[in-house]
C-alpha atoms as a PDB file:
ATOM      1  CA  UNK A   1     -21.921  12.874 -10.919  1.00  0.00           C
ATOM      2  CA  UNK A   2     -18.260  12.903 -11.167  1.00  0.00           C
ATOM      3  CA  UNK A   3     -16.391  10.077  -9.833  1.00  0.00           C
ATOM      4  CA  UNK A   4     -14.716  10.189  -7.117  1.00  0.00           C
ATOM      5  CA  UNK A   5     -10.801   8.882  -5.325  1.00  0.00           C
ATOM      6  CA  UNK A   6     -10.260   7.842  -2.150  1.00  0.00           C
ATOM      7  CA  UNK A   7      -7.030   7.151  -0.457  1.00  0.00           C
ATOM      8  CA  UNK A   8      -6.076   5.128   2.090  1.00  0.00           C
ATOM      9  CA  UNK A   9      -2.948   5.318   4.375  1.00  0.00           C
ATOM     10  CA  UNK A  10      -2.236   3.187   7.286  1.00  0.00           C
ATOM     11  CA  UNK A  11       0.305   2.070   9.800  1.00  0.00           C
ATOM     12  CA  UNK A  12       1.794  -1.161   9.568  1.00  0.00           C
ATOM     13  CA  UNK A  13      -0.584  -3.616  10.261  1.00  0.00           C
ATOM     14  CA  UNK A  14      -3.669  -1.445  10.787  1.00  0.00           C
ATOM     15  CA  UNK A  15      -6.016  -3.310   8.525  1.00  0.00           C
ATOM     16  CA  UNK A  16      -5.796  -1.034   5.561  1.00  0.00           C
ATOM     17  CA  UNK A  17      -6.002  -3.193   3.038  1.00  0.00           C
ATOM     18  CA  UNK A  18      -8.982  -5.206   4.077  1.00  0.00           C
ATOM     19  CA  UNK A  19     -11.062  -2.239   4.954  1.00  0.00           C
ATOM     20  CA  UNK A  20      -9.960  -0.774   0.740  1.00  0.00           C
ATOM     21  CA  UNK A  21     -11.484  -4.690  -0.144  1.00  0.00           C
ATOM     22  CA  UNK A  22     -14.852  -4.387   1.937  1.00  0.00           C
ATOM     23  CA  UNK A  23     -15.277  -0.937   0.494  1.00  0.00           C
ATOM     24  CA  UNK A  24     -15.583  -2.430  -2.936  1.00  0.00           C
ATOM     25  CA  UNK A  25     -18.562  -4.022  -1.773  1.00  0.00           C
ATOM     26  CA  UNK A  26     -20.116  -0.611  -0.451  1.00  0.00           C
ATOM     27  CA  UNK A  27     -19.101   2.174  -2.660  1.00  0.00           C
ATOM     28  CA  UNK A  28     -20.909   2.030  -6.023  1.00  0.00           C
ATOM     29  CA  UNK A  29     -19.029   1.197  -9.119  1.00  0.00           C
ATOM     30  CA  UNK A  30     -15.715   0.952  -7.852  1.00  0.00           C
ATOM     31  CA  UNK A  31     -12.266  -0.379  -7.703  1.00  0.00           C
ATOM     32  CA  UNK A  32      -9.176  -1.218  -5.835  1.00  0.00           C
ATOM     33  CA  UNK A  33      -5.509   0.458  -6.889  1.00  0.00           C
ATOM     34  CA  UNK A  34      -3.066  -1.311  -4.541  1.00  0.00           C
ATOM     35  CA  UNK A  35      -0.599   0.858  -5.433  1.00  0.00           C
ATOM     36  CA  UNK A  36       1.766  -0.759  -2.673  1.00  0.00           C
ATOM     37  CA  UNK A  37       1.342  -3.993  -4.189  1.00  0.00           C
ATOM     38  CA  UNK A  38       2.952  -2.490  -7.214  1.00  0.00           C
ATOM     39  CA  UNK A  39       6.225  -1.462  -5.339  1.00  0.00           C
ATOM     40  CA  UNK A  40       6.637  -4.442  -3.706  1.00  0.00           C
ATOM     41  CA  UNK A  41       6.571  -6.450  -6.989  1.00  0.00           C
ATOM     42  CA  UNK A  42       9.519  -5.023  -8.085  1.00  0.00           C
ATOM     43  CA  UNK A  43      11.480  -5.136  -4.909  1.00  0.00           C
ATOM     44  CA  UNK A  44      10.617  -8.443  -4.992  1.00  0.00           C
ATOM     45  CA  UNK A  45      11.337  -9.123  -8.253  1.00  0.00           C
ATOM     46  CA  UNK A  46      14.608  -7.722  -7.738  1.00  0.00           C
ATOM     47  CA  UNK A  47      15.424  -9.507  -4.490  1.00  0.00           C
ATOM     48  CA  UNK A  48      14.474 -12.889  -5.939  1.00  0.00           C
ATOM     49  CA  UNK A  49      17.290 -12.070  -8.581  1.00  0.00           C
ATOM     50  CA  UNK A  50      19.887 -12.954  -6.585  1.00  0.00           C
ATOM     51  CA  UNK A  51      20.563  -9.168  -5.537  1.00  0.00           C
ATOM     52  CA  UNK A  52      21.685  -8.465  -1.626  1.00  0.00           C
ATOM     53  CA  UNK A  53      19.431  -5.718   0.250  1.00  0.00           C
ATOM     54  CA  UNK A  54      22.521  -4.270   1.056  1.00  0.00           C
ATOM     55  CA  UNK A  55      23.558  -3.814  -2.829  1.00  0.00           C
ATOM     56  CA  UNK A  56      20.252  -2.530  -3.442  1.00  0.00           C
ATOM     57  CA  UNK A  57      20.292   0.139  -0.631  1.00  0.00           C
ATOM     58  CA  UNK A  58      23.585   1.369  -2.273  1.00  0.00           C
ATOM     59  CA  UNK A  59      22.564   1.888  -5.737  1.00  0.00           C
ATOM     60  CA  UNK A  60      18.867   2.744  -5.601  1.00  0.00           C
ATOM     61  CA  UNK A  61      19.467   6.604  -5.075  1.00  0.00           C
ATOM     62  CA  UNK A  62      20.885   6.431  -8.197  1.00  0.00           C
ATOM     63  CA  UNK A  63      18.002   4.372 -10.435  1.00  0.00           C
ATOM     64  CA  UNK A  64      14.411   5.176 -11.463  1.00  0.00           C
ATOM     65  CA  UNK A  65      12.288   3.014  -9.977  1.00  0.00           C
ATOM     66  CA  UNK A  66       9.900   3.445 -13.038  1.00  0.00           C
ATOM     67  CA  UNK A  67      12.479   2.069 -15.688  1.00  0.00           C
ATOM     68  CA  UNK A  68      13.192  -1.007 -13.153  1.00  0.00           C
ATOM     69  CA  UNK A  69       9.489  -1.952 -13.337  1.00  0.00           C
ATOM     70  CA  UNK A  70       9.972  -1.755 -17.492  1.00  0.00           C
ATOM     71  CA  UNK A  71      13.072  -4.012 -17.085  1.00  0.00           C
ATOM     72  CA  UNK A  72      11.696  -6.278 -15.302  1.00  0.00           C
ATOM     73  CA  UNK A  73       8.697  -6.315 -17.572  1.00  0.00           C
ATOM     74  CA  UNK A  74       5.863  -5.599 -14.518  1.00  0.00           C
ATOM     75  CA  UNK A  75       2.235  -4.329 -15.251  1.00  0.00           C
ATOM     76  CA  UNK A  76      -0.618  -4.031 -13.120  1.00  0.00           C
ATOM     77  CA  UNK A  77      -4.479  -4.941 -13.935  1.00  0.00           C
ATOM     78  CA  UNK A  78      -7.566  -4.359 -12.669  1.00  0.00           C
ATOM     79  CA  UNK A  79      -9.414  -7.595 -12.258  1.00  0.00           C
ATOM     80  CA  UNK A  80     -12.574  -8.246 -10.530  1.00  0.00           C
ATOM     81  CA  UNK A  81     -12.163  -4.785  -8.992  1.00  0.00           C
ATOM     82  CA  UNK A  82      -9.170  -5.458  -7.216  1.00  0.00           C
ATOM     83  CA  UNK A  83      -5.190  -4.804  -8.560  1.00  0.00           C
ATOM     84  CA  UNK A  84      -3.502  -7.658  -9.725  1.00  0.00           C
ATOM     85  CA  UNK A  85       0.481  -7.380 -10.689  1.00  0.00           C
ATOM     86  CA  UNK A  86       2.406  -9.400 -13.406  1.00  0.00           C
ATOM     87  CA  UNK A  87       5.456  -9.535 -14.574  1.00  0.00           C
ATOM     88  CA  UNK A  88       6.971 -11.185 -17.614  1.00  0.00           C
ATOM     89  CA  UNK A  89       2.933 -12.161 -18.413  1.00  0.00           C
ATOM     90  CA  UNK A  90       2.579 -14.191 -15.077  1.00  0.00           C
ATOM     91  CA  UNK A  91       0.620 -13.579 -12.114  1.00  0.00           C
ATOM     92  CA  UNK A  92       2.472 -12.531  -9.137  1.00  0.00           C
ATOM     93  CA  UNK A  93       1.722 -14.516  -5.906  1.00  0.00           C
ATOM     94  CA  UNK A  94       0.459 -11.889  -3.401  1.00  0.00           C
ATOM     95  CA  UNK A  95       1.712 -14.255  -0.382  1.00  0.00           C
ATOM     96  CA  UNK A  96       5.370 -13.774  -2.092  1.00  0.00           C
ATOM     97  CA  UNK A  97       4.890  -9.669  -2.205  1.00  0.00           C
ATOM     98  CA  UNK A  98       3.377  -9.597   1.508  1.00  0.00           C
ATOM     99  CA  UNK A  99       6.086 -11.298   3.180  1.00  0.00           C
ATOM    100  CA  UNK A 100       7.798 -10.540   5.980  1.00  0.00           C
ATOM    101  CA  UNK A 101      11.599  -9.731   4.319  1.00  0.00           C
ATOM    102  CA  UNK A 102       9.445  -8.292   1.263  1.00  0.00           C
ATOM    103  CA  UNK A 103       7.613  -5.695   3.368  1.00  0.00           C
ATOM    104  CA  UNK A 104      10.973  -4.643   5.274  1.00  0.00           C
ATOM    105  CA  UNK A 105      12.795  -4.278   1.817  1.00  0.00           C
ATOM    106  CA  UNK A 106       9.861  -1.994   0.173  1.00  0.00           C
ATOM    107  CA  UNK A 107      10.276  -0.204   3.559  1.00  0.00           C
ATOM    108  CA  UNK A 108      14.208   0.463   3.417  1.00  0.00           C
ATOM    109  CA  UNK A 109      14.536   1.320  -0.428  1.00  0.00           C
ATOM    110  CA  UNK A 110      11.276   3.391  -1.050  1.00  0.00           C
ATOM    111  CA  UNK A 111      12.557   6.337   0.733  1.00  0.00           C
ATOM    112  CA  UNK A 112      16.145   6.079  -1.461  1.00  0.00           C
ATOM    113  CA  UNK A 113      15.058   5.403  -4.918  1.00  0.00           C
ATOM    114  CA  UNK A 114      14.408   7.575  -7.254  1.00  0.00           C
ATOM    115  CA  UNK A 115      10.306   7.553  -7.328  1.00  0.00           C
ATOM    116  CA  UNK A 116       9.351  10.857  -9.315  1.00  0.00           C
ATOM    117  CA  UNK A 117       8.490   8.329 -12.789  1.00  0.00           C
ATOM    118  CA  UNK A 118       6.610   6.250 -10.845  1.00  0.00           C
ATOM    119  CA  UNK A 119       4.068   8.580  -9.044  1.00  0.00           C
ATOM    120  CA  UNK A 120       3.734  10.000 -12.463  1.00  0.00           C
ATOM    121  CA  UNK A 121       2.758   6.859 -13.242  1.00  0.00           C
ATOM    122  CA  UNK A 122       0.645   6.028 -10.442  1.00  0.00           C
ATOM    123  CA  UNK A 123      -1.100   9.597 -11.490  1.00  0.00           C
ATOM    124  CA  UNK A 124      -1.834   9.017 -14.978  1.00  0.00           C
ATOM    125  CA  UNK A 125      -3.285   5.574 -14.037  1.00  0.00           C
ATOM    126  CA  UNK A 126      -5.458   7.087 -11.436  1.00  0.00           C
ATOM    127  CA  UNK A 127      -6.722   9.382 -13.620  1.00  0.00           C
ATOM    128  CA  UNK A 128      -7.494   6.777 -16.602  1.00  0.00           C
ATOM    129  CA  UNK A 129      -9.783   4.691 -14.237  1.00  0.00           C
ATOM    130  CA  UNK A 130     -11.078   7.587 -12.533  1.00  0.00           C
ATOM    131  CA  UNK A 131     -13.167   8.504 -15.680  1.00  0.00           C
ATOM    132  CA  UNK A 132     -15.329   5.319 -15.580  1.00  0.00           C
ATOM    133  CA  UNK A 133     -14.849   4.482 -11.451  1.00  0.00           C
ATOM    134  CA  UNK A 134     -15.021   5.493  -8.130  1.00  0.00           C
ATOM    135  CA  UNK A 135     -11.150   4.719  -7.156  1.00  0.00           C
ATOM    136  CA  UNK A 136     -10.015   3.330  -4.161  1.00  0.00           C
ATOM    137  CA  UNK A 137      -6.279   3.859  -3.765  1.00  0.00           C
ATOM    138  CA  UNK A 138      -4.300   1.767  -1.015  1.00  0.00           C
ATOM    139  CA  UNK A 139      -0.508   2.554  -0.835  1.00  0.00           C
ATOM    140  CA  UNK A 140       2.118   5.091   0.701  1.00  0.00           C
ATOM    141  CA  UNK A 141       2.595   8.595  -0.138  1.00  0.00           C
ATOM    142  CA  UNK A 142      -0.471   9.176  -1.832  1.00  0.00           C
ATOM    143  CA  UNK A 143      -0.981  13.175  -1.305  1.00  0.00           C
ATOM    144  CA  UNK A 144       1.943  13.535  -3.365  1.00  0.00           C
ATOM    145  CA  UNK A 145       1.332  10.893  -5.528  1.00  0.00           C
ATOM    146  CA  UNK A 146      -2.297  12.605  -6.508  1.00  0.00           C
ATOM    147  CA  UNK A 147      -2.602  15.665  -4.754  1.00  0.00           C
ATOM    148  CA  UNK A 148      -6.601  15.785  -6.150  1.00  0.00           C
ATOM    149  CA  UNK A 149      -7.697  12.921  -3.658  1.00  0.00           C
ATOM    150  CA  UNK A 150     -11.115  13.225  -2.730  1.00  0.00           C
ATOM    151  CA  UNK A 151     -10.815  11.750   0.719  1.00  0.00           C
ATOM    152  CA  UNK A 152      -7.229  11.063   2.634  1.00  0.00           C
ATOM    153  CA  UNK A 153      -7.510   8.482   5.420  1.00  0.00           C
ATOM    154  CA  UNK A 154      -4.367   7.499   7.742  1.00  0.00           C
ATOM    155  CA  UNK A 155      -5.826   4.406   9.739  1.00  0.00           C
ATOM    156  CA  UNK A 156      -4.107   3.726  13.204  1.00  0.00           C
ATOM    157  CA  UNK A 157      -4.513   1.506  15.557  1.00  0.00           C
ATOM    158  CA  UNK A 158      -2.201   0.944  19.159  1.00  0.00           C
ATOM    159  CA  UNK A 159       0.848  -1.011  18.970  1.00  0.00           C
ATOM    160  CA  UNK A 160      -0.406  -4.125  20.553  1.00  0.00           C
ATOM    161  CA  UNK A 161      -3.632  -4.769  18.121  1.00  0.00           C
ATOM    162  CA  UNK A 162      -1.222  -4.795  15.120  1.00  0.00           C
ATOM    163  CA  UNK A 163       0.636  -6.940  16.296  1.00  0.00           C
ATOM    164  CA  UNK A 164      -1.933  -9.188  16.980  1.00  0.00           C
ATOM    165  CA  UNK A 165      -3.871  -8.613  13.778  1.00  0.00           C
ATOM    166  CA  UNK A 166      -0.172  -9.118  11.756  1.00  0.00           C
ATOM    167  CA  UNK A 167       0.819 -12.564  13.724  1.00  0.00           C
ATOM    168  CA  UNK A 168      -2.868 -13.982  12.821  1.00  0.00           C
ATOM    169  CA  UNK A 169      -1.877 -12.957   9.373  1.00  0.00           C
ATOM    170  CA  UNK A 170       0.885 -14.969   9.013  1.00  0.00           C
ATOM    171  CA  UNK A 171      -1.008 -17.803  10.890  1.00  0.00           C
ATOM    172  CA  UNK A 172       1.828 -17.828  13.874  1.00  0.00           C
ATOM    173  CA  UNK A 173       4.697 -18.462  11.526  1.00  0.00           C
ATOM    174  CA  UNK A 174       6.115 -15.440  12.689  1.00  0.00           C
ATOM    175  CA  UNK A 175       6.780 -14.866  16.684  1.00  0.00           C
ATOM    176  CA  UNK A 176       5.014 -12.385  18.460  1.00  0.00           C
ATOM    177  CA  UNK A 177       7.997 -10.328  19.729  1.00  0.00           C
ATOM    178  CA  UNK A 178       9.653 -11.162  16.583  1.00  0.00           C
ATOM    179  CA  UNK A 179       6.451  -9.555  14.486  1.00  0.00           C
ATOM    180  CA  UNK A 180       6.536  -6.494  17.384  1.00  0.00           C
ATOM    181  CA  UNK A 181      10.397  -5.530  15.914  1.00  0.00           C
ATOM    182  CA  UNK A 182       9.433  -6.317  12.772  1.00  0.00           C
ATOM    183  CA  UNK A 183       6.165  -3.477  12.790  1.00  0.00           C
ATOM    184  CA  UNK A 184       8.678  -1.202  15.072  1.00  0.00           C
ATOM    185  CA  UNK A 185      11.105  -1.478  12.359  1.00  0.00           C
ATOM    186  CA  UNK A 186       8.631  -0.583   9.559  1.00  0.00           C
ATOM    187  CA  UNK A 187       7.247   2.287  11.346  1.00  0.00           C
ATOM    188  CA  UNK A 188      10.746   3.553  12.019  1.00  0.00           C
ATOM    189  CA  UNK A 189      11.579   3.894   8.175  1.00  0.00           C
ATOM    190  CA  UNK A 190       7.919   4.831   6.772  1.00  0.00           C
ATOM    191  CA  UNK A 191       7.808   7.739   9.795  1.00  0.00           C
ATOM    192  CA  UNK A 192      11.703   8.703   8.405  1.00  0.00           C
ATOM    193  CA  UNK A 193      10.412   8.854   4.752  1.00  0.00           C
ATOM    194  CA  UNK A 194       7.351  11.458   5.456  1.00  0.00           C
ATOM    195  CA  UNK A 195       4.791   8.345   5.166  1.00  0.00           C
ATOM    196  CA  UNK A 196       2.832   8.936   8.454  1.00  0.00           C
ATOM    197  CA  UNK A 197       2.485  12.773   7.323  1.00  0.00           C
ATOM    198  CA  UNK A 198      -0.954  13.969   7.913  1.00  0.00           C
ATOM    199  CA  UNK A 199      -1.863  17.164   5.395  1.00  0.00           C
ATOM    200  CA  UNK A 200      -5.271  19.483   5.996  1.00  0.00           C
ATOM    201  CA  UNK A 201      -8.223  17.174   4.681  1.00  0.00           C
ATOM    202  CA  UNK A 202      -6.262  13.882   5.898  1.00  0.00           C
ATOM    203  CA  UNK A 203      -9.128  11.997   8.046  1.00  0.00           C
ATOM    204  CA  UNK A 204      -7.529  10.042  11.104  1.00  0.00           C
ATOM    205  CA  UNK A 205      -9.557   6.771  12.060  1.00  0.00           C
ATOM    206  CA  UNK A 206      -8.688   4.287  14.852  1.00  0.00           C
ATOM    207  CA  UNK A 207      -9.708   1.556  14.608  1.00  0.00           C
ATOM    208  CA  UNK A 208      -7.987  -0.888  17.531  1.00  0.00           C
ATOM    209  CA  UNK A 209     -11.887  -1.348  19.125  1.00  0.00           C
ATOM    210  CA  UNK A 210     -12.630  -2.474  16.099  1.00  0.00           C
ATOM    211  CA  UNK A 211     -13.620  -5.761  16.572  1.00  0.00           C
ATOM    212  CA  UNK A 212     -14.100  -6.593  13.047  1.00  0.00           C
ATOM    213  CA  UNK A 213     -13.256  -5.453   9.725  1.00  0.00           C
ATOM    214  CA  UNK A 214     -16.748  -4.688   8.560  1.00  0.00           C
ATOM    215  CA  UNK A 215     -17.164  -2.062  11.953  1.00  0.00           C
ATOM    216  CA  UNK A 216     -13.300  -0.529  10.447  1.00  0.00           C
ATOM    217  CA  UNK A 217     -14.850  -0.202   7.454  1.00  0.00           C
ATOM    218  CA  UNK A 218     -17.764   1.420   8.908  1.00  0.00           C
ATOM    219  CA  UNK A 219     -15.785   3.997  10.580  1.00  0.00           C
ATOM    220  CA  UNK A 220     -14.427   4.812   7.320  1.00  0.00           C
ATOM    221  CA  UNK A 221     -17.466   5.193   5.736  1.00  0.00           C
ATOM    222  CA  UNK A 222     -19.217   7.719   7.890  1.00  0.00           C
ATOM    223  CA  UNK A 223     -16.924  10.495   6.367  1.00  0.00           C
ATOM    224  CA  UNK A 224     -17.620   9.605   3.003  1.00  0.00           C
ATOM    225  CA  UNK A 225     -20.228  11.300   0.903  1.00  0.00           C
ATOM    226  CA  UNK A 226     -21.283  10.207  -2.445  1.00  0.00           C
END
């Protein structure tokens, strides 16, 4: 049987990424493409350079966001099923690439920079593990990124519950009404750059009565058919 991709959209805060990890441990054979994580590395990378959001934001129409993540020497692996980034040969701390300022940045530039290299990228590499794995793709964008998707979840969940799900993320460091602007924000700019678009076989799943992760991941699951 051929294998198969799944992606997996979500608004900010809705749990995506831990419902991609627990379906590693129920989908046969299988891996995890965080292909977010991947963007965010080289925002990062770029912020912790010493260059101003601002500057970025002004330039970034301009630049291929593939030859940036040459430059700054940043390659993904697949380890233990899951994606792990590196750049210049050394592990990137996922903490760094989730934070706050990091996830507003990714938010802001995405939708200016040039990304046409990159989703080729993203394709080729999807295709590559595709011939030995079931892929599970987390990210932004992904029906253009590989139109061929198997299965296209958006995952949604009310306002409130993300908000609450985000603050116990960042373990309180982060206000409540401060964390409320900050997902407001996010969904602002993903909804302006066509993120939240939902095609013909996109599968909508809410999952705010989810009181867990393993009954989100359930609800997931139902719709898949191996």
């Amino acid at each position: 049987m051929e294998n198969i991709v799944i992606g997996i959209e979500g608004l900010v805060g809705a749990g995506k990424t831990a419902i991609c990890r627990q379906l590693l441990n129920k989908i046969p054979n299988s891996i995890l493409l965080q292909g977010g994580n991947l963007y965010r590395a080289i925002i990062y990378s770029l912020m912790s350079s010493g260059i101003d959001l601002n500057q970025l934001k002004q330039t970034m129409n301009q630049v291929d966001i593939k030859q940036i993540m040459e430059k700054l020497k940043i390659t993904i692996s697949i380890e233990n099923k899951d994606t792990v980034i590196y750049m210049n040969g050394k592990k990137m701390d996922e903490n760094s690439l989730q934070s706050a300022e990091s996830s507003i940045a990714v938010s802001e530039i995405s939708h200016i920079a040039n990304n046409q290299e990159l989703y080729l990228f993203g394709r080729k590499l999807i295709e590559g593990f595709k011939e030995k794995s079931n892929v599970i793709v987390s990210g932004r964008d992904l029906m253009n990124i590989y139109p061929k998707l198997d299965y296209h979840f958006l995952i949604t969940a009310s306002l409130e519950e993300r908000v609450k799900r985000k603050c116990i993320q960042y373990n309180g460091s982060i206000s409540e009404e401060e964390m409320r602007q900050n997902i407001i924000q996010r969904d602002e700019l993903q909804e302006k750059s066509g993120y939240y678009k939902q095609y013909e076989k996109t599968i909508i799943v809410d999952v705010t009565n989810c009181k867990t992760v393993e009954e989100s991941t359930n609800e997931v699951l139902q719709y898949i058919h191996l």
